[in-house]
N, C-alpha and C. Protein backbone atom coordinates (compact mmCIF):
# COMPACT_ATOMS: atom_id res chain seq x y z
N UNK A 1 0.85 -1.18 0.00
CA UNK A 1 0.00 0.00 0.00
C UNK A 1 0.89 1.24 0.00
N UNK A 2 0.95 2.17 -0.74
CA UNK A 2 1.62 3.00 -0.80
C UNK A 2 1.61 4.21 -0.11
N UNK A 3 0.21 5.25 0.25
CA UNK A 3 -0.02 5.69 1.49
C UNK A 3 -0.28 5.23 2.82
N UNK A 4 -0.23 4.08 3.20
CA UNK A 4 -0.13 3.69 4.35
C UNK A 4 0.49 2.16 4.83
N UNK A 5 0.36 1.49 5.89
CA UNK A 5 0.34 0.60 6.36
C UNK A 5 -0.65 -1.04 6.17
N UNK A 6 -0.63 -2.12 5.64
CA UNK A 6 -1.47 -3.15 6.08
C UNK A 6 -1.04 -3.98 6.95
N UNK A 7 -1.23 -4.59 8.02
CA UNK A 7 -1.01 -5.23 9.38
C UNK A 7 -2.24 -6.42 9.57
N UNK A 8 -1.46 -8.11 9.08
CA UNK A 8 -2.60 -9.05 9.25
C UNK A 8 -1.87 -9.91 10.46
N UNK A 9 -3.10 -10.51 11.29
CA UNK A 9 -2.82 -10.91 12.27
C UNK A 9 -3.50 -12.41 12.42
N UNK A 10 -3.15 -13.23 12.84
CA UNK A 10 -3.96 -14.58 12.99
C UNK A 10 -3.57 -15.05 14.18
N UNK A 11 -4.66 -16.14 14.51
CA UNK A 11 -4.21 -17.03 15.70
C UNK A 11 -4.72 -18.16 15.46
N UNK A 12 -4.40 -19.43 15.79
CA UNK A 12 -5.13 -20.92 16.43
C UNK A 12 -5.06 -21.42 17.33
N UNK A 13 -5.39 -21.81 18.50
CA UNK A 13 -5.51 -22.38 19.72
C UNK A 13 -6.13 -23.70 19.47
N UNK A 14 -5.50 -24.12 20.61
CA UNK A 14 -6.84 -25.83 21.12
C UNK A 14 -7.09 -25.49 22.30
N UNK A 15 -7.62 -25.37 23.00
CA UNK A 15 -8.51 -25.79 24.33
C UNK A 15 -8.94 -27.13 24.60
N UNK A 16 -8.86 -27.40 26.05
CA UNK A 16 -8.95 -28.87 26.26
C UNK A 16 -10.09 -28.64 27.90
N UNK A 17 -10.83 -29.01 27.79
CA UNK A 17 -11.56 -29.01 29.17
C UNK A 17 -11.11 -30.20 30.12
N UNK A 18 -10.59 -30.31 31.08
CA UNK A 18 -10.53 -30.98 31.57
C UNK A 18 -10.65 -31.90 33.04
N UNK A 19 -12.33 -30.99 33.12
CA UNK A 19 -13.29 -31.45 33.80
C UNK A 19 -14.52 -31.35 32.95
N UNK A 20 -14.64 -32.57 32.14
CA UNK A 20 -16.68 -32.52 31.39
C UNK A 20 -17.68 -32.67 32.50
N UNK A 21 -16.88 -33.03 33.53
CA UNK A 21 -18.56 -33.60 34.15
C UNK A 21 -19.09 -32.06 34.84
N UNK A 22 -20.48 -32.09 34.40
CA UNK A 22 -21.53 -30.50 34.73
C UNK A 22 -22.48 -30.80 35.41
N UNK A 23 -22.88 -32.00 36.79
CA UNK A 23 -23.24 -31.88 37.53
C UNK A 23 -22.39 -32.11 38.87
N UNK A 24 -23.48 -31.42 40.00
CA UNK A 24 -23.11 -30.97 41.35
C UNK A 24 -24.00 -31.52 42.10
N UNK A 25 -23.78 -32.26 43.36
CA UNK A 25 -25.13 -32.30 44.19
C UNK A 25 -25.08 -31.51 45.42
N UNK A 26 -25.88 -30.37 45.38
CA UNK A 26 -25.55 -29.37 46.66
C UNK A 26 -26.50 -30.05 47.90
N UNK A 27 -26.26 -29.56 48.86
CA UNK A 27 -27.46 -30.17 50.17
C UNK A 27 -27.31 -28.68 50.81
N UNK A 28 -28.79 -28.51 51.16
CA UNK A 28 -29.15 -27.09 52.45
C UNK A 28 -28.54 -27.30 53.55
N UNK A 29 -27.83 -26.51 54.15
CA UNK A 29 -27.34 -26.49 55.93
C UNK A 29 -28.67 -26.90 56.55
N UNK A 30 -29.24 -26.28 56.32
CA UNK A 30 -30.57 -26.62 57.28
C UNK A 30 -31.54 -27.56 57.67
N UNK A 31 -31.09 -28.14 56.07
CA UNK A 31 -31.93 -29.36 55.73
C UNK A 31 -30.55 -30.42 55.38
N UNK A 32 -30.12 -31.02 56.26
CA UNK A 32 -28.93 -32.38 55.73
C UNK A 32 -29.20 -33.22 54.88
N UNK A 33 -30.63 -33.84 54.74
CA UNK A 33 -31.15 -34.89 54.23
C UNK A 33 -31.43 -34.49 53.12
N UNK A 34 -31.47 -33.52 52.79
CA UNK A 34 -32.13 -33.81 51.55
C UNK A 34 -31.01 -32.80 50.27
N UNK A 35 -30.39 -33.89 49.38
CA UNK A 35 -29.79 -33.45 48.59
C UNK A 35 -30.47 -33.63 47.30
N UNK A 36 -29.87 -33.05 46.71
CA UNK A 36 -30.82 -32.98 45.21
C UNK A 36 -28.82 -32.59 43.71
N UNK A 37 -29.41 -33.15 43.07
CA UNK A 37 -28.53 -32.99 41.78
C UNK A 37 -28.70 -31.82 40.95
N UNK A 38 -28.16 -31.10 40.24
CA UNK A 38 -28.48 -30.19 39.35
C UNK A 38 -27.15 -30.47 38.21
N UNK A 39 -27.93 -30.41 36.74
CA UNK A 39 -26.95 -30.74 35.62
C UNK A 39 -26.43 -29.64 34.84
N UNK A 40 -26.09 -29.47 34.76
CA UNK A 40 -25.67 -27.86 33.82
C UNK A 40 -25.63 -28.46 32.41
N UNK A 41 -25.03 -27.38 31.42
CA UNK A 41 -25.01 -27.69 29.72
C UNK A 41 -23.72 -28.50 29.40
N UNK A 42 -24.03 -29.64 28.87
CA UNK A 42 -22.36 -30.23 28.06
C UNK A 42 -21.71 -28.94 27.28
N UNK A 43 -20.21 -29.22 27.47
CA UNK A 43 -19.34 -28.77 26.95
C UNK A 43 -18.41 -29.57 26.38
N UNK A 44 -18.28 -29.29 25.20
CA UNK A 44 -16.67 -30.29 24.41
C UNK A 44 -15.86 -30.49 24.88
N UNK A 45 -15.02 -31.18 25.48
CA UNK A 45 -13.71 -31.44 26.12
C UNK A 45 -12.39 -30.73 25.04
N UNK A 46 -12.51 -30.73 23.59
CA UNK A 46 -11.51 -30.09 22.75
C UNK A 46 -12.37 -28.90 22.42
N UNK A 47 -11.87 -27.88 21.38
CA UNK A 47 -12.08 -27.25 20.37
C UNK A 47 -10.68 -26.08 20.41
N UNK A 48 -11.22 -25.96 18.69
CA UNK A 48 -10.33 -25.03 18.43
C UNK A 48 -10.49 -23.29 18.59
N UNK A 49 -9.79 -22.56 18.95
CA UNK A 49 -10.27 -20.98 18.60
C UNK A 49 -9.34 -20.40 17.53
N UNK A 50 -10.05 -19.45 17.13
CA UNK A 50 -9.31 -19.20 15.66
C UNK A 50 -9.28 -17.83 15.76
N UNK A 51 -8.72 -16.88 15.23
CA UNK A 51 -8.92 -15.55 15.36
C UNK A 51 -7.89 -14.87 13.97
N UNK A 52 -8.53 -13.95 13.26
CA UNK A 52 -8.10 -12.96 12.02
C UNK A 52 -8.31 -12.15 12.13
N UNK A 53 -7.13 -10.93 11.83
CA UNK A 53 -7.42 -9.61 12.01
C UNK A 53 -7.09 -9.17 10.70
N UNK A 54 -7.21 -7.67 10.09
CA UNK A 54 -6.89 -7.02 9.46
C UNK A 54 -7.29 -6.14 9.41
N UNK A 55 -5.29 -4.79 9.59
CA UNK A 55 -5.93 -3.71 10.02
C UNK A 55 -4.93 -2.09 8.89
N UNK A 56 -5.40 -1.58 7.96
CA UNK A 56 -5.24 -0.48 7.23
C UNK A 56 -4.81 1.19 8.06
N UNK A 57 -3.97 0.83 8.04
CA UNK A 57 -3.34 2.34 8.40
C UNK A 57 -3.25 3.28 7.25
N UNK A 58 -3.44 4.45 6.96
CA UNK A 58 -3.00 5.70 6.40
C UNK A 58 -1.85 6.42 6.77
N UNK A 59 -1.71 6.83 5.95
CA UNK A 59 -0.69 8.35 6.39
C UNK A 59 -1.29 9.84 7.41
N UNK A 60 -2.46 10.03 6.37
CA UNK A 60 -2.96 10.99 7.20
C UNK A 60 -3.68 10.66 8.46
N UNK A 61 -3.81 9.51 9.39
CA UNK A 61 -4.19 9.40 10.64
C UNK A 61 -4.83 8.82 10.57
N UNK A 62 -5.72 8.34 9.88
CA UNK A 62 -7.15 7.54 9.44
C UNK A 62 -6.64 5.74 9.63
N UNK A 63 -7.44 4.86 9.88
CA UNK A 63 -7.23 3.55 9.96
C UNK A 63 -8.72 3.05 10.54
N UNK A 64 -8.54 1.48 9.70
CA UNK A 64 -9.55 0.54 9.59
C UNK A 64 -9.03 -0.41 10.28
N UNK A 65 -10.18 -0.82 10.83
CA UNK A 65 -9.27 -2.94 11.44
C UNK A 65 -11.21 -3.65 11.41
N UNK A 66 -10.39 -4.92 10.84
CA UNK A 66 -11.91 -6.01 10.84
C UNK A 66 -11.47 -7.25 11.62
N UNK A 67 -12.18 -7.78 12.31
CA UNK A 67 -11.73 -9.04 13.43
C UNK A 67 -12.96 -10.03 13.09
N UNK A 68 -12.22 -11.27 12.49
CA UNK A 68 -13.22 -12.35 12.99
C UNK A 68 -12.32 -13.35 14.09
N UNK A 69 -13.53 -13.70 14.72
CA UNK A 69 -13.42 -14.49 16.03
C UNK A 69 -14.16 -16.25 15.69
N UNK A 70 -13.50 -17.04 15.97
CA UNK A 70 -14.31 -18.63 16.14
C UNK A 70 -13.99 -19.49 16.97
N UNK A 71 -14.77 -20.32 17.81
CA UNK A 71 -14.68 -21.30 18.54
C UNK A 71 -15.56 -22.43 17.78
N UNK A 72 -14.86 -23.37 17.20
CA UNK A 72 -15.16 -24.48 16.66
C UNK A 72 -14.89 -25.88 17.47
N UNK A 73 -15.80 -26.68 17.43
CA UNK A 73 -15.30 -28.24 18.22
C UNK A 73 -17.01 -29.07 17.80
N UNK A 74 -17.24 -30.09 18.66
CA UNK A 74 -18.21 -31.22 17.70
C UNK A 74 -19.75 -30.91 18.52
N UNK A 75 -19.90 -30.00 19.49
CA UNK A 75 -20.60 -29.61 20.02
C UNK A 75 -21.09 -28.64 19.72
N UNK A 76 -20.52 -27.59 19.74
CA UNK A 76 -20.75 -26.07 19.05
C UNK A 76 -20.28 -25.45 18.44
N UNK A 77 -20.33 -24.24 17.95
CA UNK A 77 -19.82 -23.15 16.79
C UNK A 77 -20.34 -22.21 17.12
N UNK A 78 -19.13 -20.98 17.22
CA UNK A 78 -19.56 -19.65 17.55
C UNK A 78 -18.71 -18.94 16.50
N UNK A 79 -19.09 -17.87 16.49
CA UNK A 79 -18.99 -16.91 15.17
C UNK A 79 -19.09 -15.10 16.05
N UNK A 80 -17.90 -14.54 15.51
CA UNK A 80 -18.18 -13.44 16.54
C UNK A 80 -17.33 -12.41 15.34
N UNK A 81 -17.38 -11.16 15.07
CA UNK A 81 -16.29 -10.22 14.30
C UNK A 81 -16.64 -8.96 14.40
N UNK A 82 -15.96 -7.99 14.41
CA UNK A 82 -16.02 -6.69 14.66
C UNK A 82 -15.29 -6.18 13.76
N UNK A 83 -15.97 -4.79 13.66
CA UNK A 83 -14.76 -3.67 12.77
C UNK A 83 -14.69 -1.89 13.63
N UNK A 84 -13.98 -1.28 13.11
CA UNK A 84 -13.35 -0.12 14.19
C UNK A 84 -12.69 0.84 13.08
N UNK A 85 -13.39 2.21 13.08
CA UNK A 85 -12.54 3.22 11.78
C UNK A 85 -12.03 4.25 13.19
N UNK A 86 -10.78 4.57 12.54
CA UNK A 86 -10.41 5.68 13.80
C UNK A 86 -9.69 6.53 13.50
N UNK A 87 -9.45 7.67 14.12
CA UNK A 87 -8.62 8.67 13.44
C UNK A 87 -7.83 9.62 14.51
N UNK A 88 -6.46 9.46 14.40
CA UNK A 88 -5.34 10.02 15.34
C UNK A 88 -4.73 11.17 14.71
N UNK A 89 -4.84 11.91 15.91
CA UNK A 89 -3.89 13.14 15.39
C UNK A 89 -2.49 13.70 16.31
């Protein structure tokens, strides 16, 4: 680019959970006897996160940046990206 700057950025991660199990059995102080279970949501034990940037500088002060974001694995998929114009003087 000849008036300004381009600046690309990436990432990949793994994540590993390594506690799946999402229930608890709490019991009341008050009440000893009586316990009860509660299950929360599965979570993947792997997935990957991914992350891309790209960001346009100028000369005259002006600049762009666009971000996508992902968490991929066999359970879920998330999808997240942003963009940002800004101007320094």
């Amino acid at each position: 680019m000849q008036n300004g700057i381009v600046t690309l950025r990436g990432r990949l991660a793994w994540a590993h959970d390594f506690n799946p199990d999402r229930s608890i059995a709490p019991t009341f102080q008050s009440l000893p006897g009586a316990s009860f279970v509660v299950n929360g949501a599965a979570q993947a034990p792997d997935s990957a996160l991914t992350t891309a940037s790209a960001e346009w500088q100028w000369t005259n002060g002006w600049s762009a940046a666009a971000t996508f974001e992902g968490e991929f694995s066999n359970v879920t998929q998330s999808y997240a990206g942003k963009g940002a114009i800004r101007y320094a003087w």
